[in-house]
Protein backbone atom coordinates (compact mmCIF):
# COMPACT_ATOMS: atom_id res chain seq x y z
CA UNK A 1 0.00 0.00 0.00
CA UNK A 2 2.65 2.66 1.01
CA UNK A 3 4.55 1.74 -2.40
CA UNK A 4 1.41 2.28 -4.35
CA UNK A 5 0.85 5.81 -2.56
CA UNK A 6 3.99 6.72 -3.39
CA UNK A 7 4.10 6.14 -7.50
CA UNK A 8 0.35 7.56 -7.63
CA UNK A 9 1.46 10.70 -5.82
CA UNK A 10 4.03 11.66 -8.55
CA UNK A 11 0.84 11.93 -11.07
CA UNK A 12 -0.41 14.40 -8.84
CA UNK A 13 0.52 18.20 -9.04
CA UNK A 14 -0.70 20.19 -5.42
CA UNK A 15 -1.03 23.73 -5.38
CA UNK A 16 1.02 25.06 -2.18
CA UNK A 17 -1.51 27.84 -1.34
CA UNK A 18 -3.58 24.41 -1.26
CA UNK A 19 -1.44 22.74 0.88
CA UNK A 20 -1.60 25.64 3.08
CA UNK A 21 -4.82 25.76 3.57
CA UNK A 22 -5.07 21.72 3.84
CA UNK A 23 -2.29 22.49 7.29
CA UNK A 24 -4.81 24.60 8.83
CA UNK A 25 -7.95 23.58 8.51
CA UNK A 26 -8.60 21.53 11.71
CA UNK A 27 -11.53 19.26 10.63
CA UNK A 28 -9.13 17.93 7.79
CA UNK A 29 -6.29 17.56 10.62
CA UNK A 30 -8.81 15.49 12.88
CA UNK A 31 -9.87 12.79 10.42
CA UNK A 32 -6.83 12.14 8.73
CA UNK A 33 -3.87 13.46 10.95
CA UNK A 34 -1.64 16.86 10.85
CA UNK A 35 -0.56 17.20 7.34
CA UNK A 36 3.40 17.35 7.42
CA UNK A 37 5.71 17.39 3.99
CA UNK A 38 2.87 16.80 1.54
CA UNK A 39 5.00 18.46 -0.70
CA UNK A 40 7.07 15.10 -0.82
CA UNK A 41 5.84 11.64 -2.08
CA UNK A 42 7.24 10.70 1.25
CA UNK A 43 5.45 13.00 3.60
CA UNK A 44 1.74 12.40 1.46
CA UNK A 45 1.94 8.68 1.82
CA UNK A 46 2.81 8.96 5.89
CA UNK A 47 -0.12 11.55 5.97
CA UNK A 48 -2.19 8.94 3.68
CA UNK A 49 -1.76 5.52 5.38
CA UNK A 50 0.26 5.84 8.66
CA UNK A 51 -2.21 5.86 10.86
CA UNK A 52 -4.34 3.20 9.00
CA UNK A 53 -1.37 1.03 9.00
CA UNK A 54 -1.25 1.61 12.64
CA UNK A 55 -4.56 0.98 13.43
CA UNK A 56 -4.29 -2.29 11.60
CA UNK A 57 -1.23 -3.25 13.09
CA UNK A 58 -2.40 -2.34 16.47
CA UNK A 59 -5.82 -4.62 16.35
CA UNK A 60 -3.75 -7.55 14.96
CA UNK A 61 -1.00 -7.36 17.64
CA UNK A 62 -3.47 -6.92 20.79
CA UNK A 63 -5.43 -9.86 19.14
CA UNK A 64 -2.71 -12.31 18.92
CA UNK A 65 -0.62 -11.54 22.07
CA UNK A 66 -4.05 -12.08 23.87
CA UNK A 67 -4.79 -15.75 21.83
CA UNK A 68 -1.14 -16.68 22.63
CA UNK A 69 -1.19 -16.17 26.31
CA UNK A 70 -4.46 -15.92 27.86
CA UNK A 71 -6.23 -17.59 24.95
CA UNK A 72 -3.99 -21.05 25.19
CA UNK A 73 -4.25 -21.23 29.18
CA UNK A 74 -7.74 -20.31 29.22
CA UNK A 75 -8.15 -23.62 26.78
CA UNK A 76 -5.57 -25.51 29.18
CA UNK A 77 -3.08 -26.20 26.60
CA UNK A 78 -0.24 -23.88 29.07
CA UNK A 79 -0.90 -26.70 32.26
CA UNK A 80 1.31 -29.25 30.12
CA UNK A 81 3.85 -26.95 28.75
CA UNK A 82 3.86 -25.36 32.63
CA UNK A 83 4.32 -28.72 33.88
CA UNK A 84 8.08 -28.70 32.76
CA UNK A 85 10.74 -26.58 34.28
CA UNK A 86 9.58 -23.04 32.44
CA UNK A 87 7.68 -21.03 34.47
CA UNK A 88 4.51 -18.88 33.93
CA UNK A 89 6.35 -16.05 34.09
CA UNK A 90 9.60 -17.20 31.59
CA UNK A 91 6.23 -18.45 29.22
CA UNK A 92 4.50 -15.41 29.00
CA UNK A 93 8.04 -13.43 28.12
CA UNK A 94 9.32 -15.86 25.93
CA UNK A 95 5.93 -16.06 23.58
CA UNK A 96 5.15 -11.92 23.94
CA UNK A 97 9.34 -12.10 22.69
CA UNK A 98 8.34 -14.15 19.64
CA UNK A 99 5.25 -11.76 18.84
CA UNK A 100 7.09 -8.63 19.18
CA UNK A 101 9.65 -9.53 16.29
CA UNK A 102 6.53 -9.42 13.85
CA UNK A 103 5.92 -5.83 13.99
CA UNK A 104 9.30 -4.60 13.50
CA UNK A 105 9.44 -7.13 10.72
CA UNK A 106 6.70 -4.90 9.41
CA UNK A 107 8.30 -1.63 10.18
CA UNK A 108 10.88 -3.03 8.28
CA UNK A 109 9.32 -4.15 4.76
CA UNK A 110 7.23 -0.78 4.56
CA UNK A 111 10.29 1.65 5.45
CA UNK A 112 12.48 -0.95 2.48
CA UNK A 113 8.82 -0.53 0.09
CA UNK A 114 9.13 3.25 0.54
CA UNK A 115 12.93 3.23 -0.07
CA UNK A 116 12.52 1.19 -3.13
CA UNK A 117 9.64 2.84 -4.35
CA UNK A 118 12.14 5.99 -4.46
CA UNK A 119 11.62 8.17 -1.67
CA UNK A 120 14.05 9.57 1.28
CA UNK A 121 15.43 6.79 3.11
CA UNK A 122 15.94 8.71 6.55
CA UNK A 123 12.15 9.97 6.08
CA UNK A 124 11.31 6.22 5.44
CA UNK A 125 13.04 4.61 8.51
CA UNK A 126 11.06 6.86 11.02
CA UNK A 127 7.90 6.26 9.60
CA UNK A 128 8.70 2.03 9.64
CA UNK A 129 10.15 2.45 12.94
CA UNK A 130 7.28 4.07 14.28
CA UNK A 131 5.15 1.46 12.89
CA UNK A 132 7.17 -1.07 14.71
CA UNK A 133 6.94 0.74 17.56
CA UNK A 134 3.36 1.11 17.78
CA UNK A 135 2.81 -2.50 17.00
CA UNK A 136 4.94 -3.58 19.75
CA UNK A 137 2.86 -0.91 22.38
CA UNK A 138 -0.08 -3.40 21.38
CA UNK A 139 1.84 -6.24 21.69
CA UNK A 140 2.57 -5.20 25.13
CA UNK A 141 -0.70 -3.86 26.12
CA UNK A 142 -2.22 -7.47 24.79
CA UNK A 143 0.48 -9.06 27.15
CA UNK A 144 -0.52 -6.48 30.05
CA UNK A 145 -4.47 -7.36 29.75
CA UNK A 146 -3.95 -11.10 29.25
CA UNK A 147 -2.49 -11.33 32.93
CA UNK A 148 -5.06 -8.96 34.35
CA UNK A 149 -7.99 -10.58 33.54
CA UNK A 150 -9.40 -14.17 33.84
CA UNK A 151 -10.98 -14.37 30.31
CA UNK A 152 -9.35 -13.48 26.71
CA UNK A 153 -13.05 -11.30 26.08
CA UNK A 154 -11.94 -9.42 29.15
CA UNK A 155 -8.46 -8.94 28.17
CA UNK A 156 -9.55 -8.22 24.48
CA UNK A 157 -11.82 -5.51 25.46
CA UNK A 158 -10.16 -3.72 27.56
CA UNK A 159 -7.12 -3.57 25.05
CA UNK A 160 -9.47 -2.40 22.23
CA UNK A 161 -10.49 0.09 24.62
CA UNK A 162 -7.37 1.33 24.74
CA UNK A 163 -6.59 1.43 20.63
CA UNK A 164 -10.19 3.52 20.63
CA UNK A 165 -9.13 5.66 23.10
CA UNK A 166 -5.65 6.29 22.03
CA UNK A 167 -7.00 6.80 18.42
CA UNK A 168 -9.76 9.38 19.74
CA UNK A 169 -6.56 11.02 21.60
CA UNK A 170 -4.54 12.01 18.25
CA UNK A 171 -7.69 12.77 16.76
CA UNK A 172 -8.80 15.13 19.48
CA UNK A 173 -5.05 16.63 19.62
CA UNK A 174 -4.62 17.13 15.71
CA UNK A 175 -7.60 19.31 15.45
CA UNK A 176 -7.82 21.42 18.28
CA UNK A 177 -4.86 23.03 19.16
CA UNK A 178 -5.08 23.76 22.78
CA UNK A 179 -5.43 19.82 23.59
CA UNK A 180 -2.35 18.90 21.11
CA UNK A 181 -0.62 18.07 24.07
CA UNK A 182 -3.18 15.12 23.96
CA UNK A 183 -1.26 13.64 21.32
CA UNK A 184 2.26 12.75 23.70
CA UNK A 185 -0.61 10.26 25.61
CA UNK A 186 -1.59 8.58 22.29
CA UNK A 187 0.86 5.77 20.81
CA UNK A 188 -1.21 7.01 17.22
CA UNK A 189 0.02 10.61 18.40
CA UNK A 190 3.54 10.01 19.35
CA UNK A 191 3.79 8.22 15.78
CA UNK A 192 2.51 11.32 14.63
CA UNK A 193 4.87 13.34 16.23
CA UNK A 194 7.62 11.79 14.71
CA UNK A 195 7.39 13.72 11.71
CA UNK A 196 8.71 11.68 8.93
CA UNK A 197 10.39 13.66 5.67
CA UNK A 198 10.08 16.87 7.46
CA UNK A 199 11.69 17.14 10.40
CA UNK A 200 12.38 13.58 11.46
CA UNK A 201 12.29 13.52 15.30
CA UNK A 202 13.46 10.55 17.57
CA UNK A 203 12.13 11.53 20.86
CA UNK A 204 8.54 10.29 20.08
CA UNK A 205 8.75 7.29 18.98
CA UNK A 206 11.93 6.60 21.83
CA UNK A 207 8.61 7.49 24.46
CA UNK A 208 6.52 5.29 22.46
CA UNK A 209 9.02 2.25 22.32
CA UNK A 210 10.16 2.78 26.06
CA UNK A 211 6.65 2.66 27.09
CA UNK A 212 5.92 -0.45 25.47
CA UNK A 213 9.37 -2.44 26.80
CA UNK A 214 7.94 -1.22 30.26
CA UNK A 215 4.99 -2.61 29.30
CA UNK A 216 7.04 -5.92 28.52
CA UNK A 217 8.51 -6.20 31.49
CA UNK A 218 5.05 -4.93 33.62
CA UNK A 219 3.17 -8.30 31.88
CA UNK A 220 6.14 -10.63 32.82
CA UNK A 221 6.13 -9.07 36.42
CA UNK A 222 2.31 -10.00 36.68
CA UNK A 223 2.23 -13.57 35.66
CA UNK A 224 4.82 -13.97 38.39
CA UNK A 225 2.21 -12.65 40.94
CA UNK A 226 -0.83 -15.16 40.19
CA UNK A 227 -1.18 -18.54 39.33
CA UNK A 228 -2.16 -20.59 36.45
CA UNK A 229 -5.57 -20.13 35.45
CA UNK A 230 -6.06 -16.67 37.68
CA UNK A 231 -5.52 -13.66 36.95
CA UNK A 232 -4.35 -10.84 39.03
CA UNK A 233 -7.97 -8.49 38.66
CA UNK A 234 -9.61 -12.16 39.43
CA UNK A 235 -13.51 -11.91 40.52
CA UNK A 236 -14.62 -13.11 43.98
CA UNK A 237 -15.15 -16.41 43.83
CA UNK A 238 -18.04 -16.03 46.88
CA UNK A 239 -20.71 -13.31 44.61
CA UNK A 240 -23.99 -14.38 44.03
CA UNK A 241 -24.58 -16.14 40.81
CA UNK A 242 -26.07 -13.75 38.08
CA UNK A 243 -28.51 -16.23 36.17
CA UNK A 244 -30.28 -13.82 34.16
CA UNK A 245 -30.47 -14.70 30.64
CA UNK A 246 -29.26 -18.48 31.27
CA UNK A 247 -32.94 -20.04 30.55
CA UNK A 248 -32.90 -20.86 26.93
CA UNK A 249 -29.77 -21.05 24.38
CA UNK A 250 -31.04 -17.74 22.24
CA UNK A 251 -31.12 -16.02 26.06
CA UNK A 252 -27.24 -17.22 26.75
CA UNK A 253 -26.38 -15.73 23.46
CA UNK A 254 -27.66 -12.52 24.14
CA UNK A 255 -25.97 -12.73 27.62
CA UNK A 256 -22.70 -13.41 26.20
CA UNK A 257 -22.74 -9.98 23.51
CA UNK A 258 -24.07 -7.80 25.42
CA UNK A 259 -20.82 -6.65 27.04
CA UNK A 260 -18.69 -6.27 24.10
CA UNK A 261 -21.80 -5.04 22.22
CA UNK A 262 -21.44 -2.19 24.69
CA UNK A 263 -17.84 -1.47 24.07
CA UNK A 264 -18.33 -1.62 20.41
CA UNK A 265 -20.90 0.59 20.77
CA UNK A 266 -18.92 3.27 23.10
CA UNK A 267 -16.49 2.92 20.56
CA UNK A 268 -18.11 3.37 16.78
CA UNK A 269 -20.31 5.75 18.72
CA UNK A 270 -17.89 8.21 20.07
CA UNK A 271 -16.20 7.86 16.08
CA UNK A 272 -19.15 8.60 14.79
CA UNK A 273 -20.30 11.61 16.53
CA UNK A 274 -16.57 13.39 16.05
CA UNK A 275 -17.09 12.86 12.30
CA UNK A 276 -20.51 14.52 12.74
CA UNK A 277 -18.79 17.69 14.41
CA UNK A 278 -16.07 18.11 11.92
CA UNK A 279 -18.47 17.98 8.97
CA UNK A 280 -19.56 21.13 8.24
CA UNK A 281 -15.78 22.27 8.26
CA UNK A 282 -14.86 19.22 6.30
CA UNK A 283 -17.31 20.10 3.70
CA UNK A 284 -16.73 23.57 3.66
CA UNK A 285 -13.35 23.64 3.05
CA UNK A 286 -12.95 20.82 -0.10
CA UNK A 287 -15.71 22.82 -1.39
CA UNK A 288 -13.07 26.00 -1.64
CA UNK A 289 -10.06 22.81 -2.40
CA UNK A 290 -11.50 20.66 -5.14
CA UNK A 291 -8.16 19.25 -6.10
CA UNK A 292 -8.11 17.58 -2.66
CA UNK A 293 -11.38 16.04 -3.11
CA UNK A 294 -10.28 14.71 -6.21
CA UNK A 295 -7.35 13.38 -4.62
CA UNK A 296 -9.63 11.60 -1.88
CA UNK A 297 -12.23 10.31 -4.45
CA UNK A 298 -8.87 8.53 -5.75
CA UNK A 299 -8.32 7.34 -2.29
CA UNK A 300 -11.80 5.54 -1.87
CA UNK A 301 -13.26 8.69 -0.11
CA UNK A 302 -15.41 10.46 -3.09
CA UNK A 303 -18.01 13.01 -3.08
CA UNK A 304 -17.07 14.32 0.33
CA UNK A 305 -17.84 18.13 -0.29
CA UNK A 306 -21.07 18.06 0.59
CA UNK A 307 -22.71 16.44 4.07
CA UNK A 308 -24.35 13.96 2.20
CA UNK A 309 -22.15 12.69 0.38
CA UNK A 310 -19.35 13.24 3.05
CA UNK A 311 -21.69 10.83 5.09
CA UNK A 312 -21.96 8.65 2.99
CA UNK A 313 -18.03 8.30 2.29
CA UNK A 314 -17.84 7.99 6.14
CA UNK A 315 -20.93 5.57 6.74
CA UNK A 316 -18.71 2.88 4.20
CA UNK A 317 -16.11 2.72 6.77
CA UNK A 318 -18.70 1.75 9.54
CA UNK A 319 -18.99 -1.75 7.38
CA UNK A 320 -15.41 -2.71 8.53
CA UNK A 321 -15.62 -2.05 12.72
CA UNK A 322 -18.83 -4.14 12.39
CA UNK A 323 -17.93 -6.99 10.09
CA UNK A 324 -15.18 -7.49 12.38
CA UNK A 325 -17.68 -7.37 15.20
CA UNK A 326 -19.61 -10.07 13.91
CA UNK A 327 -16.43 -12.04 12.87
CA UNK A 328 -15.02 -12.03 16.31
CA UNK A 329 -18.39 -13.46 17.72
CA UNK A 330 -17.86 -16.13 15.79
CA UNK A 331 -14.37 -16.99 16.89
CA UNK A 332 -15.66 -16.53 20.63
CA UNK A 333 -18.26 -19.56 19.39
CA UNK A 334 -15.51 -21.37 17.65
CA UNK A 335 -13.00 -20.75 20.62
CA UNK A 336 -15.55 -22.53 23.25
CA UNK A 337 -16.00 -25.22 21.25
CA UNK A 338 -12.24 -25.89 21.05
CA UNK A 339 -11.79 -25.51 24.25
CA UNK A 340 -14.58 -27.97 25.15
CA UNK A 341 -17.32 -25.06 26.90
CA UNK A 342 -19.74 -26.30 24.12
CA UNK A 343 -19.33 -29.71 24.92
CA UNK A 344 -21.57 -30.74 27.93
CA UNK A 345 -24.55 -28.23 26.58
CA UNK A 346 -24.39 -29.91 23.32
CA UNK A 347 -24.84 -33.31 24.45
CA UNK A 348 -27.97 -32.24 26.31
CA UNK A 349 -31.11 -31.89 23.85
CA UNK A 350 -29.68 -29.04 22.31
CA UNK A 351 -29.26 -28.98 18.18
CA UNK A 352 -26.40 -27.79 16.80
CA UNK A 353 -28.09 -25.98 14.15
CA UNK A 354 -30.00 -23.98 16.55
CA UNK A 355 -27.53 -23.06 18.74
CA UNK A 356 -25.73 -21.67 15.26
CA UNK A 357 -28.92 -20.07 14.90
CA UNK A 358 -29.23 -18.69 17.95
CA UNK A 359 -25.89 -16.76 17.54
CA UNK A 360 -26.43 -15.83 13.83
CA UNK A 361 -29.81 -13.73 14.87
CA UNK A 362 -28.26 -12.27 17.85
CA UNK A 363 -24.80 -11.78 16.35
CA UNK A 364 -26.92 -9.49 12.84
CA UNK A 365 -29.02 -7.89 16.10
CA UNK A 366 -26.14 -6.57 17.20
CA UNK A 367 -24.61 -5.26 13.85
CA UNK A 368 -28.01 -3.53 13.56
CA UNK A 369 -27.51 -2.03 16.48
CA UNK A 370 -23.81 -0.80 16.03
CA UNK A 371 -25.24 0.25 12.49
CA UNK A 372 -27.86 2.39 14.45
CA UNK A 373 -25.50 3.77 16.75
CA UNK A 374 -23.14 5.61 14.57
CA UNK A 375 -26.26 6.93 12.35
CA UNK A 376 -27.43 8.20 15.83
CA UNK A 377 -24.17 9.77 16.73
CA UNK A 378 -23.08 11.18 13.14
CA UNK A 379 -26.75 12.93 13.32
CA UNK A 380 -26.40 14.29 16.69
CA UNK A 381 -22.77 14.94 15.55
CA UNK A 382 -24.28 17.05 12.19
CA UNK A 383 -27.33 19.00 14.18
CA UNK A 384 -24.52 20.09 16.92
CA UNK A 385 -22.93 22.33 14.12
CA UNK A 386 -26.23 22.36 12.02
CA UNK A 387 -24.73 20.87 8.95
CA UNK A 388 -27.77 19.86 7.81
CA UNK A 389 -27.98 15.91 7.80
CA UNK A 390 -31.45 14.58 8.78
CA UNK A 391 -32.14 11.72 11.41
CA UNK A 392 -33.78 9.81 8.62
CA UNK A 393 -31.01 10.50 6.45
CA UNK A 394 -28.37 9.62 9.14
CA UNK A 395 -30.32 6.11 9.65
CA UNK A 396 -29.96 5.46 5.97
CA UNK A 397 -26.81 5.78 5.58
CA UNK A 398 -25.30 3.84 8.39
CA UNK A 399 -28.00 0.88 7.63
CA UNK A 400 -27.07 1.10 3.80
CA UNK A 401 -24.16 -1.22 5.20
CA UNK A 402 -26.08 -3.87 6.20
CA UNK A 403 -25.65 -5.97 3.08
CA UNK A 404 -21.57 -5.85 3.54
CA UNK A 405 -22.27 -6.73 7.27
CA UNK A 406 -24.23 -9.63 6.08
CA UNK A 407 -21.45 -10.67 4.17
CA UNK A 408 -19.29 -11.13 6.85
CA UNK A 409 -22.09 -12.99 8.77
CA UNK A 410 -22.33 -15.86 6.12
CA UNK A 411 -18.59 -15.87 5.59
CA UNK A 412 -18.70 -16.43 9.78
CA UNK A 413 -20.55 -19.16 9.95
CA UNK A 414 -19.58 -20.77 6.42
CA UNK A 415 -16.03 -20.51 8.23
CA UNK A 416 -17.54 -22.09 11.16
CA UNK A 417 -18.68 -25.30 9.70
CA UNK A 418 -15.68 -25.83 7.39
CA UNK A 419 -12.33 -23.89 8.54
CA UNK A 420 -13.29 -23.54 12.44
CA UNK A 421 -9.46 -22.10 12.96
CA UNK A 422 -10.25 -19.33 10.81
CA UNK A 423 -13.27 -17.82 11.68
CA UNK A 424 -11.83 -14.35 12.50
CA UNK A 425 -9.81 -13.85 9.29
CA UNK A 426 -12.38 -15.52 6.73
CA UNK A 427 -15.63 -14.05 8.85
CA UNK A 428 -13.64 -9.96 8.35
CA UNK A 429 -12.41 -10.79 4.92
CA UNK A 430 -15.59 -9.47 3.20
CA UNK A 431 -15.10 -6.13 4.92
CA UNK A 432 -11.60 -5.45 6.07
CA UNK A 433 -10.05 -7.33 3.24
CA UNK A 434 -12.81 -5.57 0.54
CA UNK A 435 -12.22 -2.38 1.74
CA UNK A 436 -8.19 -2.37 1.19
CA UNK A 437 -9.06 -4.05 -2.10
CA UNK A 438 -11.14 -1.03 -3.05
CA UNK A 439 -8.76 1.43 -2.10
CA UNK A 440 -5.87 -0.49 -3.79
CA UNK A 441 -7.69 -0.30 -7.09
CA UNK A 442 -8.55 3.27 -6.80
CA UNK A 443 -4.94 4.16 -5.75
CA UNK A 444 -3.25 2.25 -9.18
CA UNK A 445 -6.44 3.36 -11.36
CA UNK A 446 -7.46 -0.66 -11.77
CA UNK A 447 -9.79 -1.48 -14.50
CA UNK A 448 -13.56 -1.78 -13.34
CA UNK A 449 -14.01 -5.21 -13.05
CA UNK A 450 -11.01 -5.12 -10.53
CA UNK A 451 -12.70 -3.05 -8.39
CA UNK A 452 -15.99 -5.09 -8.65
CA UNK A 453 -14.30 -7.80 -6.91
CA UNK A 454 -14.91 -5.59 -3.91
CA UNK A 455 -18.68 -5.48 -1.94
CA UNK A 456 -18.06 -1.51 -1.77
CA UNK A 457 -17.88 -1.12 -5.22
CA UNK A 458 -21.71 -1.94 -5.03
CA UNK A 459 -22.83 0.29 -2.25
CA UNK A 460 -24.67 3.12 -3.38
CA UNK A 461 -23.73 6.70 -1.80
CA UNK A 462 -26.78 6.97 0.78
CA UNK A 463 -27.83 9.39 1.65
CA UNK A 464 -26.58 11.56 -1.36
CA UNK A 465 -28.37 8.92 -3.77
CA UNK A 466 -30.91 6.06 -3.53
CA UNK A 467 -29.99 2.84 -2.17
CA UNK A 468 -29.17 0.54 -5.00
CA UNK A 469 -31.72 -3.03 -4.14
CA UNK A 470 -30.37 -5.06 -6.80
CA UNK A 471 -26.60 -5.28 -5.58
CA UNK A 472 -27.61 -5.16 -2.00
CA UNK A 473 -30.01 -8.48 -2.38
CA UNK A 474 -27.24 -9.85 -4.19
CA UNK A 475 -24.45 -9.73 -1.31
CA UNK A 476 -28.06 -11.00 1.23
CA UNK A 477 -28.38 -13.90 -1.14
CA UNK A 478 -24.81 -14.70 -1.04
CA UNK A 479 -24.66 -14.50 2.75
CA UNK A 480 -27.79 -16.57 2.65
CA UNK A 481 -25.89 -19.08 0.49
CA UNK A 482 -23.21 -18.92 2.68
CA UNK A 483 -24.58 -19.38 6.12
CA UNK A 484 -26.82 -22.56 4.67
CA UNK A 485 -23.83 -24.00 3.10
CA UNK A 486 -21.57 -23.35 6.63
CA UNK A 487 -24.71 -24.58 8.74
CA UNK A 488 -24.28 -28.26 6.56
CA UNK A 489 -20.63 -28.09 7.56
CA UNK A 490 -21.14 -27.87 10.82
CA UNK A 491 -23.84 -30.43 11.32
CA UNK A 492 -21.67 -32.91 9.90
CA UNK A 493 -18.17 -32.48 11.11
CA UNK A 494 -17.17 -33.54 14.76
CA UNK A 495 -16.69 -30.89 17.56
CA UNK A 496 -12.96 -29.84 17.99
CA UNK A 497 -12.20 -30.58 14.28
């Protein structure tokens, strides 16, 4: 991706008066970052991708330190390799060791990518080592959770909470200047601060990797202080049982989301309701700039110069935080089963294909209601600075999704029944992975039926246009097709397989 960037920038000729005016306008510095050396390939493709690249990096690091440790004891798999002469605490250092070389192995191929692709090699080392040092802060705050709490959910949300927040820190610091001192508590701000192809600082990203070797050595220093299967924020074992919502299987699924249904929600909603403030601004000022809507339309973000349509660039991003919402429900169902949870309750009366049912309805619920809550927010966001956008409008928008969200439903539970190990990856691909794929082909000018490959290619920009029915039952009948075809699979293979 940062290769791409940088051989599509050189077709592109910016004004500097432009440029200017793209360094002060504050709306334009909260979505997308502080604008620093777009004058240079370099400095457009940091201001283009770094903190996407981060973001990514972050979610995957946090994700897999917290399967590694926490997820592998939780399963018991750790009481056999703890039963030798390593320790918990030697265990937990040795595999967060292992993880951490990954993202400096990524710092690494995008800072060579730049380098090759022909830019400033200084300007491209900070920008990879930042990368590798943010992905290692995740790495560490994974480690960090995963001794805390008792359950990889717990650990997982709390870490996300902490990517959210961070990520609502830069954004908060970049666009109002009074609070940019926001941006030194942000790992996505101290990456920012680094500066790369302009004026290259070291101090920010030496706070950002000190932090997370502290961090490090903080997670091995807690799994010496519990035991194996505990955790050191451990609940009482002597509270009365909560047995609300434990009287039918659909019940225990709702039980089970509703927690991280209310992070997710905190989350997209508090996103959501930031772009809604910045978009009168946002609009206002590409309106006066049309070369750098041009330039974002070539980026995957068209028609943002007017609230409409800059809501409905924004609502197409909402399909990725909530495919990935429903994927990971469906690795929490695929985790219990390997870990033998589903065991006992499926040799009662219970069918497999309607406990799968169960958590398909509840797990679409859900995305409805994430889908609800940012068309809530981005309204309340838009009437704040009366930009215009109407409730029904707002509602529109965000649900206009739904079809790409269903996508990553039937990919879910087709994953379920066939590839079990990959729910996560497979159940996200039709979002995450469509999404990059989209903005890939815009970036290199692909032919159409490259970009066609991708679900957003087929969304129609509500609420500046009509919803377009024919693609949208399309991707429902495929996610139909899929979740029949993944509910065979799983009737048929064993549990555990």
């Amino acid at each position: 991706m940062s290769a791409l960037v940088v051989v599509g920038y050189r077709s592109e000729a910016l004004d500097p008066a432009a440029l200017a005016a793209l360094a002060r306008n504050p709306a334009i510095r909260t979505l997308f970052g502080e604008p620093v050396a777009l004058d240079q390939a370099g400095g457009f493709t940091v201001w283009r991708t770094g903190t996407v690249l981060a973001v990514l990096l972050g979610v995957w690091a946090m994700l897999a330190a917290t399967r590694i440790t926490r997820g592998e004891e939780d399963a018991g798999r750790w009481s056999v390799l703890l039963s030798a002469r390593i320790t918990l605490p030697e265990a937990v250092r040795h595999h967060l060791g292992v993880l951490a070389a990954v993202p400096v192995l990524v710092g690494a191929a995008t800072a060579a990518a730049m380098i090759a692709a022909g830019v400033d090699a200084t300007g491209s080392l900070v920008h990879g080592t930042g990368l590798a040092a943010a992905g290692l802060f995740f790495v560490a705050v994974g480690g960090v959770t995963a001794q805390l709490f008792v359950s990889r959910s717990a650990a997982n949300g709390v870490a996300a909470a902490v990517l959210v927040v961070g990520l609502l820190m830069r954004m908060v610091g970049d666009g109002i200047p009074a609070l940019a001192w926001l941006r030194w508590l942000s790992p996505f701000g101290l990456l920012a601060l680094t500066r790369p192809f302009d004026s290259n600082r070291g101090l920010p990203v030496s706070v950002l990797t000190f932090t997370a070797v502290l961090l490090l050595a903080v997670a091995g220093r807690l799994a010496a202080r519990r035991d194996v299967g505990a955790a050191i924020l451990a609940t009482a074992g002597s509270r009365r049982a909560r047995t609300a919502l434990l009287g039918s299987v659909p019940a225990f699924a709702v039980r089970r989301t509703l927690r991280p249904l209310a992070a997710w929600s905190a989350g997209i909603g508090a996103y959501f309701l930031l772009l809604g403030l910045i978009a009168r601004s946002m609009t206002e000022f590409l309106a006066a700039n049309p070369e750098f809507a041009t330039m974002a339309a070539q980026a995957g973000f068209p028609a943002l110069g007017t609230v409409e349509g800059y809501a409905a660039t924004l609502y197409a991003l909402l399909a990725v935080p909530v495919g990935v919402f429903v994927a990971v429900r469906f690795a929490a169902v695929a985790a219990d089963e390997n870990a033998r949870r589903l065991t006992l309750l499926l040799a009662a009366p219970v069918a497999r294909v309607r406990l799968l049912a169960a958590e398909a309805a509840v797990a679409g619920c859900a995305a409805l209601t994430l889908t609800t809550v940012a068309g809530v927010a981005m309204w309340a966001g838009t009437a704040s600075v009366s930009a215009g956008l109407g409730v029904g409008d707002a509602l529109t928008g965000a649900w206009n999704v739904v079809p790409v969200v269903l996508l990553c439903l039937g990919a879910a539970v087709l994953a379920l029944g066939w590839a079990p190990r990959a729910v996560a990856a497979i159940g996200a691909m039709p979002a995450a992975g469509g999404f990059l794929w989209q903005v890939l082909a815009d970036s290199i000018d692909a032919p159409s039926w490259i970009r066609a490959l991708s679900p957003f290619a087929h969304l129609a920009a509500v609420p500046a246009t009509a919803p377009a029915w024919p693609p949208a039952l399309v991707m429902v009948g495929i996610a139909a097709a899929g979740m029949v075809a993944g509910t065979f699979g799983y009737r048929r293979r064993d549990l555990c397989a």
